[in-house]
PDB file of N, CA and C in Angstrom:
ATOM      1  N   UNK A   1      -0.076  37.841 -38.884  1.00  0.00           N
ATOM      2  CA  UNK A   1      -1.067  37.376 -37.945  1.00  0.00           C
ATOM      3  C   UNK A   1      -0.862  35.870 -37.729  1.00  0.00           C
ATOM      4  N   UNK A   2      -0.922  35.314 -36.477  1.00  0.00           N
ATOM      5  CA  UNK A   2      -0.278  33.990 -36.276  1.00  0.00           C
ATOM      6  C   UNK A   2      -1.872  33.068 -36.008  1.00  0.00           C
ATOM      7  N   UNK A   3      -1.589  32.337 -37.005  1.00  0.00           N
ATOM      8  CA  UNK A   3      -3.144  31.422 -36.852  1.00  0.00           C
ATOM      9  C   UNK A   3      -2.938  30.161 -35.700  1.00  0.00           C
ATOM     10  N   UNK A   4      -3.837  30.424 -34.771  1.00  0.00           N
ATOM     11  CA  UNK A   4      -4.113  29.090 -33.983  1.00  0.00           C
ATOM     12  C   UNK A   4      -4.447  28.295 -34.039  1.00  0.00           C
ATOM     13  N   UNK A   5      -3.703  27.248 -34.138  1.00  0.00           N
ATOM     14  CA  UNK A   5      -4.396  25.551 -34.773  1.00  0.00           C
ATOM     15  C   UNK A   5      -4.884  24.505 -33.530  1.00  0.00           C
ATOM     16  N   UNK A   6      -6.335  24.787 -33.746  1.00  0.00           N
ATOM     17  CA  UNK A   6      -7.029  23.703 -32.391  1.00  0.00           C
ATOM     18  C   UNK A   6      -6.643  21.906 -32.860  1.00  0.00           C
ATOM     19  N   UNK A   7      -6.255  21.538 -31.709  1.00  0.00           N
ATOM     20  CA  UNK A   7      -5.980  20.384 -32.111  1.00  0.00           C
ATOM     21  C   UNK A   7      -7.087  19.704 -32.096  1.00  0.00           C
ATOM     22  N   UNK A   8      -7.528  18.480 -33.445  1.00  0.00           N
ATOM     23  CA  UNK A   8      -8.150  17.959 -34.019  1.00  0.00           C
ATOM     24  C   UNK A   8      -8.373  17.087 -32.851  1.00  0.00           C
ATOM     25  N   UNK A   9      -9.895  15.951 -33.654  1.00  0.00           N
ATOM     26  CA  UNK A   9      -9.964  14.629 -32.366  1.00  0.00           C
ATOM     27  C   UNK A   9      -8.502  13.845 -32.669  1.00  0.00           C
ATOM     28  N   UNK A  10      -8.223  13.371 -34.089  1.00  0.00           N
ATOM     29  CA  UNK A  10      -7.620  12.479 -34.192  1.00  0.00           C
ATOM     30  C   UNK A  10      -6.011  12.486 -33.597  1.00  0.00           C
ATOM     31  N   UNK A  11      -5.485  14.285 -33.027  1.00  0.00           N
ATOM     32  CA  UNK A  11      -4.376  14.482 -32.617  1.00  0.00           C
ATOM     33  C   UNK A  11      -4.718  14.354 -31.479  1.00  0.00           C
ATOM     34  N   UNK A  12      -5.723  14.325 -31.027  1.00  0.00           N
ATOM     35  CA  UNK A  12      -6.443  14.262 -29.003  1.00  0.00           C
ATOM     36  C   UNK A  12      -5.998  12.778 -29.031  1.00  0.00           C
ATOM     37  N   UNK A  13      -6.499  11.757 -29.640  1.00  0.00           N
ATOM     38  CA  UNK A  13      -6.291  10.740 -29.693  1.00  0.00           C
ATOM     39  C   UNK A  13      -4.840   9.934 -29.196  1.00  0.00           C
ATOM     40  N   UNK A  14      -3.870  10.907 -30.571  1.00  0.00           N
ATOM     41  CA  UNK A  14      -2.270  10.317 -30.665  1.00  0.00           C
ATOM     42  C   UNK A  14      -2.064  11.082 -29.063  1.00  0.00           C
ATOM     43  N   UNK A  15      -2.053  12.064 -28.672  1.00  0.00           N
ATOM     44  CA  UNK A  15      -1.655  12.324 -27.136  1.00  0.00           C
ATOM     45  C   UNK A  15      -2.075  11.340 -26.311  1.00  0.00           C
ATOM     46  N   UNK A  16      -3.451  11.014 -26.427  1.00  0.00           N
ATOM     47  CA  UNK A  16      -3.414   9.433 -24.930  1.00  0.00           C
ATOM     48  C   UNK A  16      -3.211   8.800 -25.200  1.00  0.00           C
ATOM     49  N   UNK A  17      -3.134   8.018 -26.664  1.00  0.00           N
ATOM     50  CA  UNK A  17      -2.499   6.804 -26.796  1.00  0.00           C
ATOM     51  C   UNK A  17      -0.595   6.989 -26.071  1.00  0.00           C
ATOM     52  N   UNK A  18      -0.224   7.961 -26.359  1.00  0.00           N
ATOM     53  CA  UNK A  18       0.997   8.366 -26.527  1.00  0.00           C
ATOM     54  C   UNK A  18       1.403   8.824 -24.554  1.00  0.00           C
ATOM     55  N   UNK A  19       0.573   9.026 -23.792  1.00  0.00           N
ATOM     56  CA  UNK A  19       0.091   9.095 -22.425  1.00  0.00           C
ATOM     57  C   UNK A  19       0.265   7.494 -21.973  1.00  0.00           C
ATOM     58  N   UNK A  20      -0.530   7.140 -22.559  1.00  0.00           N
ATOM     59  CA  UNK A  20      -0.785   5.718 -22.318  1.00  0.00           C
ATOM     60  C   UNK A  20       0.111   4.957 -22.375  1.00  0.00           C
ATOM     61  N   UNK A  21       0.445   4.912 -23.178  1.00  0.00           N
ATOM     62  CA  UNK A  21       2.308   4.351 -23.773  1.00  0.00           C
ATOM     63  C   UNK A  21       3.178   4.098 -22.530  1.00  0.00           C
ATOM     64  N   UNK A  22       3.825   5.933 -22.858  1.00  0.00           N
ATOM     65  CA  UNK A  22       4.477   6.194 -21.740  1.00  0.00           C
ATOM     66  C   UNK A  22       4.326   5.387 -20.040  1.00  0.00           C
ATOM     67  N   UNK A  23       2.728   5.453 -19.945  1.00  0.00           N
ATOM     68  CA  UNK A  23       2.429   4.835 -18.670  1.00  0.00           C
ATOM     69  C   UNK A  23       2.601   3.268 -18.505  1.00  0.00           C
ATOM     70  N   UNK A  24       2.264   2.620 -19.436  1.00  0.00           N
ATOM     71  CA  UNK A  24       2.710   0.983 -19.501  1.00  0.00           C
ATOM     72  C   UNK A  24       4.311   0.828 -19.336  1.00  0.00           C
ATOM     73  N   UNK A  25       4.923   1.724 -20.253  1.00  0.00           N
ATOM     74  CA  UNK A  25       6.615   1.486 -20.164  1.00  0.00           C
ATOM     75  C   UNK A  25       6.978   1.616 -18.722  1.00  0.00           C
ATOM     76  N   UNK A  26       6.464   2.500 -18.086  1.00  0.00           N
ATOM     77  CA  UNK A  26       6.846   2.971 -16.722  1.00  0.00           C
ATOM     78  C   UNK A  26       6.022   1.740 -15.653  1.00  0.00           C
ATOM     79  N   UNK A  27       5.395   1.004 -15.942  1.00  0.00           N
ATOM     80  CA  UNK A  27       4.656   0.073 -15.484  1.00  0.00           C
ATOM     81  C   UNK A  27       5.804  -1.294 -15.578  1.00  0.00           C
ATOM     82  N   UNK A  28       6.410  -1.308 -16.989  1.00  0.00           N
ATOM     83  CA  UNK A  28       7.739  -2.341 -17.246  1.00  0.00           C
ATOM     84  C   UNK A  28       8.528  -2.391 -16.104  1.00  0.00           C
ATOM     85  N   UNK A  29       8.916  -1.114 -15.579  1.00  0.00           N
ATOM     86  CA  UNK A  29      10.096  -1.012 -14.321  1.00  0.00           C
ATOM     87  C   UNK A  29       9.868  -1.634 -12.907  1.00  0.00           C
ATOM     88  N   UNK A  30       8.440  -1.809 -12.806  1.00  0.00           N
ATOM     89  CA  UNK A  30       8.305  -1.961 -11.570  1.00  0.00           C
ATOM     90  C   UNK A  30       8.786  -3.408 -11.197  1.00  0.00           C
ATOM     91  N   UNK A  31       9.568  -3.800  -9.872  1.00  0.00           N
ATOM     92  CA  UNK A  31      10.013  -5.174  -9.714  1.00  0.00           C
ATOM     93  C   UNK A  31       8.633  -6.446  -9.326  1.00  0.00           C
ATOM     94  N   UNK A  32       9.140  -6.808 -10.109  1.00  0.00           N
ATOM     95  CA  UNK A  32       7.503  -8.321  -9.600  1.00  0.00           C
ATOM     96  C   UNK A  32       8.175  -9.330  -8.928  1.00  0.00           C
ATOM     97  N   UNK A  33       7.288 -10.290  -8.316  1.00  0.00           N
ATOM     98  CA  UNK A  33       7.717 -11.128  -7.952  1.00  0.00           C
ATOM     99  C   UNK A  33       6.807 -12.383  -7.760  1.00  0.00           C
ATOM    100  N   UNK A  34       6.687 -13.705  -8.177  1.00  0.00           N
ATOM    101  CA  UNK A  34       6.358 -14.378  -8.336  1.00  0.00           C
ATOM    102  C   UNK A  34       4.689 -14.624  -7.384  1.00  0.00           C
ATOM    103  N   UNK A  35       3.683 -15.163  -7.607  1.00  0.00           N
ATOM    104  CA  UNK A  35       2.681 -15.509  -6.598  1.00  0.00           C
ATOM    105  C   UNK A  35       2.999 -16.423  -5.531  1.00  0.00           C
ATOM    106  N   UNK A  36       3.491 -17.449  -6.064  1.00  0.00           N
ATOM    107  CA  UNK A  36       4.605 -18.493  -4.874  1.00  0.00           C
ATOM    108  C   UNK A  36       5.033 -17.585  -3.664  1.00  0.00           C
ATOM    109  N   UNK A  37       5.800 -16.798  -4.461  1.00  0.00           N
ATOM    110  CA  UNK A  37       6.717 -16.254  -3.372  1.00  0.00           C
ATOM    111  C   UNK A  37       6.273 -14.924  -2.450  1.00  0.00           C
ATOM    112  N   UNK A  38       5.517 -14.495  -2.754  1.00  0.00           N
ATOM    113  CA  UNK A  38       4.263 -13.436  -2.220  1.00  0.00           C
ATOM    114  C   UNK A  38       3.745 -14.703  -1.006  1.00  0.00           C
ATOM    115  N   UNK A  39       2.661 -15.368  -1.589  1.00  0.00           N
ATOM    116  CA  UNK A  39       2.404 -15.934  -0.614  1.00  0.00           C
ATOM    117  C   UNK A  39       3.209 -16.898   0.421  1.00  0.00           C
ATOM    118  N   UNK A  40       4.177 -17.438  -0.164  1.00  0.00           N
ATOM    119  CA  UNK A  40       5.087 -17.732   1.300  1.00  0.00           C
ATOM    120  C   UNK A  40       5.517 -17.213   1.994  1.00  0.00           C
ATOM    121  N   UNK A  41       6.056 -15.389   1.747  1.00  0.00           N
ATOM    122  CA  UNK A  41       6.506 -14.356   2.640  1.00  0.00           C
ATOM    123  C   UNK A  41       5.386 -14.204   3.223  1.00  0.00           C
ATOM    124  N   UNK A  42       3.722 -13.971   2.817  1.00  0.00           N
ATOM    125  CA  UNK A  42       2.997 -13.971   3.675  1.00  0.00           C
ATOM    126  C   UNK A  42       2.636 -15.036   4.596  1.00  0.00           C
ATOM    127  N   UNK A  43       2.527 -15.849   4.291  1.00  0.00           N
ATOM    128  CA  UNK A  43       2.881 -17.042   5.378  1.00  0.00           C
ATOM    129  C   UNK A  43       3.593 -16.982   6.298  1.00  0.00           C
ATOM    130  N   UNK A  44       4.623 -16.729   6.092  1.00  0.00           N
ATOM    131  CA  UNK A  44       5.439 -16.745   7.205  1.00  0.00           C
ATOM    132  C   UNK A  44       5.639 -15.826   8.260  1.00  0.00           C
ATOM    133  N   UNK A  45       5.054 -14.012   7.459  1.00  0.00           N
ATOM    134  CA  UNK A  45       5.500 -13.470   7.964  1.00  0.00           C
ATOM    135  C   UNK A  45       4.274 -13.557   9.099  1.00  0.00           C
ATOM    136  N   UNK A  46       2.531 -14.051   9.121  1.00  0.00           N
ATOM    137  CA  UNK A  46       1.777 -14.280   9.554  1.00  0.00           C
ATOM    138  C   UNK A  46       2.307 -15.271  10.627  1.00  0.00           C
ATOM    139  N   UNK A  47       2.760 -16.394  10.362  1.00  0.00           N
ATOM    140  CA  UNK A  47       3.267 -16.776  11.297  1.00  0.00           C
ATOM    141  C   UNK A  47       4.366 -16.847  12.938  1.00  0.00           C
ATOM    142  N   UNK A  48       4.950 -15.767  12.515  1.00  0.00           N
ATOM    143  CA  UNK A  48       5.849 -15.151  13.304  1.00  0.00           C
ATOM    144  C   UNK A  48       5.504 -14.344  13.902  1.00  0.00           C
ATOM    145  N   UNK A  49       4.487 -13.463  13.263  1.00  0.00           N
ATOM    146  CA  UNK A  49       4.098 -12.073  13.904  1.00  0.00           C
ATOM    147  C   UNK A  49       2.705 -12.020  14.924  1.00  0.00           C
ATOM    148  N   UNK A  50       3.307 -11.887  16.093  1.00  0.00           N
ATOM    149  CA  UNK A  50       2.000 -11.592  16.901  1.00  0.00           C
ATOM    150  C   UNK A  50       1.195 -10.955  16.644  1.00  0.00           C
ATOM    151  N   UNK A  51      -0.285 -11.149  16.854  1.00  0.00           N
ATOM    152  CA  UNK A  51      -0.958 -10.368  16.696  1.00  0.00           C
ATOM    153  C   UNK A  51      -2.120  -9.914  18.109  1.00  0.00           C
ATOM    154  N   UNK A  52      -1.708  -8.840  18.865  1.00  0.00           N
ATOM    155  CA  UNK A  52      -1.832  -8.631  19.916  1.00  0.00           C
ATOM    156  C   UNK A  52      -4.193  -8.501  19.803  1.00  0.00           C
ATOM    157  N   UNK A  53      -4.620  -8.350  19.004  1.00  0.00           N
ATOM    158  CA  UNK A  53      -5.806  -8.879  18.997  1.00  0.00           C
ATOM    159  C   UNK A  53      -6.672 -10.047  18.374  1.00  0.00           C
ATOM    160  N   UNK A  54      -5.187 -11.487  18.334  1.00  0.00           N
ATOM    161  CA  UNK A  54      -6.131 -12.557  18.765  1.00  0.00           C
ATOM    162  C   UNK A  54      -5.336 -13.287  19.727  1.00  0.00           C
ATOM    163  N   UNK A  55      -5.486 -12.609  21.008  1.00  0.00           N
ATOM    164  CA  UNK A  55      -5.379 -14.082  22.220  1.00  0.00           C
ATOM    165  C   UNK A  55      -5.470 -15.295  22.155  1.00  0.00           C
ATOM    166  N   UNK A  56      -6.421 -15.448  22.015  1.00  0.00           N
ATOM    167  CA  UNK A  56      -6.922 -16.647  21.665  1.00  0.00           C
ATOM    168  C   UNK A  56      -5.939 -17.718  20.834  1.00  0.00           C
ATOM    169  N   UNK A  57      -5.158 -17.166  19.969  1.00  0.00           N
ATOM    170  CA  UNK A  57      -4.400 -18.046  19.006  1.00  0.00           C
ATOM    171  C   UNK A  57      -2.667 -17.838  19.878  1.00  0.00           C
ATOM    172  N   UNK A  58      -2.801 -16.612  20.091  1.00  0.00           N
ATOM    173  CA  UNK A  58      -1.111 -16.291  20.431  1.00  0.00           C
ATOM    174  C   UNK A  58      -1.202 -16.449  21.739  1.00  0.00           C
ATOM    175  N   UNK A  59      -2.072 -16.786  22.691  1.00  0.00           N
ATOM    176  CA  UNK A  59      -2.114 -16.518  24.093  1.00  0.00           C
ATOM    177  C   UNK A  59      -1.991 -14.800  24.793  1.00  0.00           C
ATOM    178  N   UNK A  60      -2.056 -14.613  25.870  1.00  0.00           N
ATOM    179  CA  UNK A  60      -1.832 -13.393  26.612  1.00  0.00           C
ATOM    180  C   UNK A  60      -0.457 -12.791  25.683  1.00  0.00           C
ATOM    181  N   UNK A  61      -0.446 -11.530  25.843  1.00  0.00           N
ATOM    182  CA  UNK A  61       0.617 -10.728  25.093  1.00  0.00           C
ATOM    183  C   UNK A  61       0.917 -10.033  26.922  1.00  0.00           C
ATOM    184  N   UNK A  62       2.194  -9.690  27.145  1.00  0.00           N
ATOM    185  CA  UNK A  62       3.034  -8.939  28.196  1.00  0.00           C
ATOM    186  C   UNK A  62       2.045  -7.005  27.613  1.00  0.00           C
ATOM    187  N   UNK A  63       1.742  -6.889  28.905  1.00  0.00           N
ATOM    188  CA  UNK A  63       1.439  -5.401  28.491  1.00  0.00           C
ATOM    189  C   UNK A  63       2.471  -4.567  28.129  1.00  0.00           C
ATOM    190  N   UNK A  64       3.505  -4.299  28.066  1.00  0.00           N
ATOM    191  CA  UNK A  64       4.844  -3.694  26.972  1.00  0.00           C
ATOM    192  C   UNK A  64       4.535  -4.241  25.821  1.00  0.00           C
ATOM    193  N   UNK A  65       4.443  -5.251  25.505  1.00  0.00           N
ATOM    194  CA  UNK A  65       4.896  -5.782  23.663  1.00  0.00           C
ATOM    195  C   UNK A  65       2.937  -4.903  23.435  1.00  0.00           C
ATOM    196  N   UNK A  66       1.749  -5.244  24.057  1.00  0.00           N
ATOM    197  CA  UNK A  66       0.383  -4.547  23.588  1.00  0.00           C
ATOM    198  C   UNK A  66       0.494  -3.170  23.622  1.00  0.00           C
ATOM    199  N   UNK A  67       0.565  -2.551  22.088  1.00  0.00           N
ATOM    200  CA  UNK A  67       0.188  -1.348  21.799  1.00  0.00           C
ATOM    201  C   UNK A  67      -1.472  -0.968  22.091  1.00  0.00           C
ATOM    202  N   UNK A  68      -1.972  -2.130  22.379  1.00  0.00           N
ATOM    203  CA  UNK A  68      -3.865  -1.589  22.641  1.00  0.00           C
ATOM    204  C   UNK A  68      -4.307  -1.861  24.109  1.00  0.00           C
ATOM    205  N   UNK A  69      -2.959  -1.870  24.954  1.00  0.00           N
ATOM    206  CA  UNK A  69      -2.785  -2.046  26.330  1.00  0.00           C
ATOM    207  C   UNK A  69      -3.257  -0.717  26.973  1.00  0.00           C
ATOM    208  N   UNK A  70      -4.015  -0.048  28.227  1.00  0.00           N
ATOM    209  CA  UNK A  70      -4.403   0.695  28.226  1.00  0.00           C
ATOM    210  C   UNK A  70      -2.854   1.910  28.935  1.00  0.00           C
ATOM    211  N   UNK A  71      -2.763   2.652  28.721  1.00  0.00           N
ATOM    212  CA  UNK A  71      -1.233   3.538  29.341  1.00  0.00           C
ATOM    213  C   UNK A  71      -1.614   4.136  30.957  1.00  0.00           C
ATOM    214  N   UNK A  72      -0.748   3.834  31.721  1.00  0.00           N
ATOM    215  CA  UNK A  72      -1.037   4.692  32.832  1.00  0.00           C
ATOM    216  C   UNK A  72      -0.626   6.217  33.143  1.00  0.00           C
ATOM    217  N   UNK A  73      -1.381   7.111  32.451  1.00  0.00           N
ATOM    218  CA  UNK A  73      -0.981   8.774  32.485  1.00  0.00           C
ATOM    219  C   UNK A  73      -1.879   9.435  33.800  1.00  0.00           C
ATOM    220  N   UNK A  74      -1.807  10.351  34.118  1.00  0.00           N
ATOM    221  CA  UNK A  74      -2.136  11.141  35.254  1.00  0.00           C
ATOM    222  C   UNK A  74      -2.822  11.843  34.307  1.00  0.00           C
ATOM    223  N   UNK A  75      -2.472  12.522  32.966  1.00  0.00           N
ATOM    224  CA  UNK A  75      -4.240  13.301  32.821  1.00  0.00           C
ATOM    225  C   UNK A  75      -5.286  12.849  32.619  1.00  0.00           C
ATOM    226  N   UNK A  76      -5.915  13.415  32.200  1.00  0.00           N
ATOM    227  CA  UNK A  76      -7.393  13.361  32.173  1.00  0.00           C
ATOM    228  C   UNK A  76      -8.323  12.680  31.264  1.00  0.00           C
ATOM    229  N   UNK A  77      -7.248  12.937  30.236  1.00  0.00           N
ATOM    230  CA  UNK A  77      -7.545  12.796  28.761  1.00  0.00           C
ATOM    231  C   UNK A  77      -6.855  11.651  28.032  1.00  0.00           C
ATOM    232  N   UNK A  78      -7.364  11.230  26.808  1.00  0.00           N
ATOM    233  CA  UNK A  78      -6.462  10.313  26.593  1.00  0.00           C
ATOM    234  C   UNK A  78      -6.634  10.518  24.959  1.00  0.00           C
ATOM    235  N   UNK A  79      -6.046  10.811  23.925  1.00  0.00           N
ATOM    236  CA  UNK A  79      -6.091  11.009  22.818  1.00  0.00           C
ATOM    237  C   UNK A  79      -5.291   9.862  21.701  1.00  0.00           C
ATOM    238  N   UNK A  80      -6.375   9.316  20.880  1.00  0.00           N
ATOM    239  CA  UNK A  80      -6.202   7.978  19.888  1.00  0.00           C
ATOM    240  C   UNK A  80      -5.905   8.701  18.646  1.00  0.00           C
TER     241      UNK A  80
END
């Protein structure tokens, strides 16, 4: 007869610590990169990049480059 052994708290335990583990190591891999350098790519990339809802800063946008330009279709409908 094969006895079933419920696992204890203290073996519940070694599994998430041991979960947990695993998950920080896999957290090691990920590439970082400095705060400096985060925010100067955002800088810049803010700077370069139009942003077709503020006029005001970028001036008029060409209706081709505005994706929130209205389209001229013949139906009826218009689906966002």
């Amino acid at each position: 007869m094969a006895v079933r052994k419920t696992p204890n708290v203290s073996e519940a335990k070694l599994a998430r610590l041991l979960e947990y583990n695993k998950n920080l190591k896999e957290q090691l891999d990920i590439p970082r990169i400095t705060i400096s350098e985060a925010s100067t790519s955002l800088i810049s990339y803010c700077k370069e990049t139009k942003d077709p809802m503020l006029p005001s800063i970028w001036g008029p946008i060409d209706k081709k480059d505005d994706p929130f330009a209205p389209t001229n279709s013949s139906g009826c409908c218009v689906v966002m």
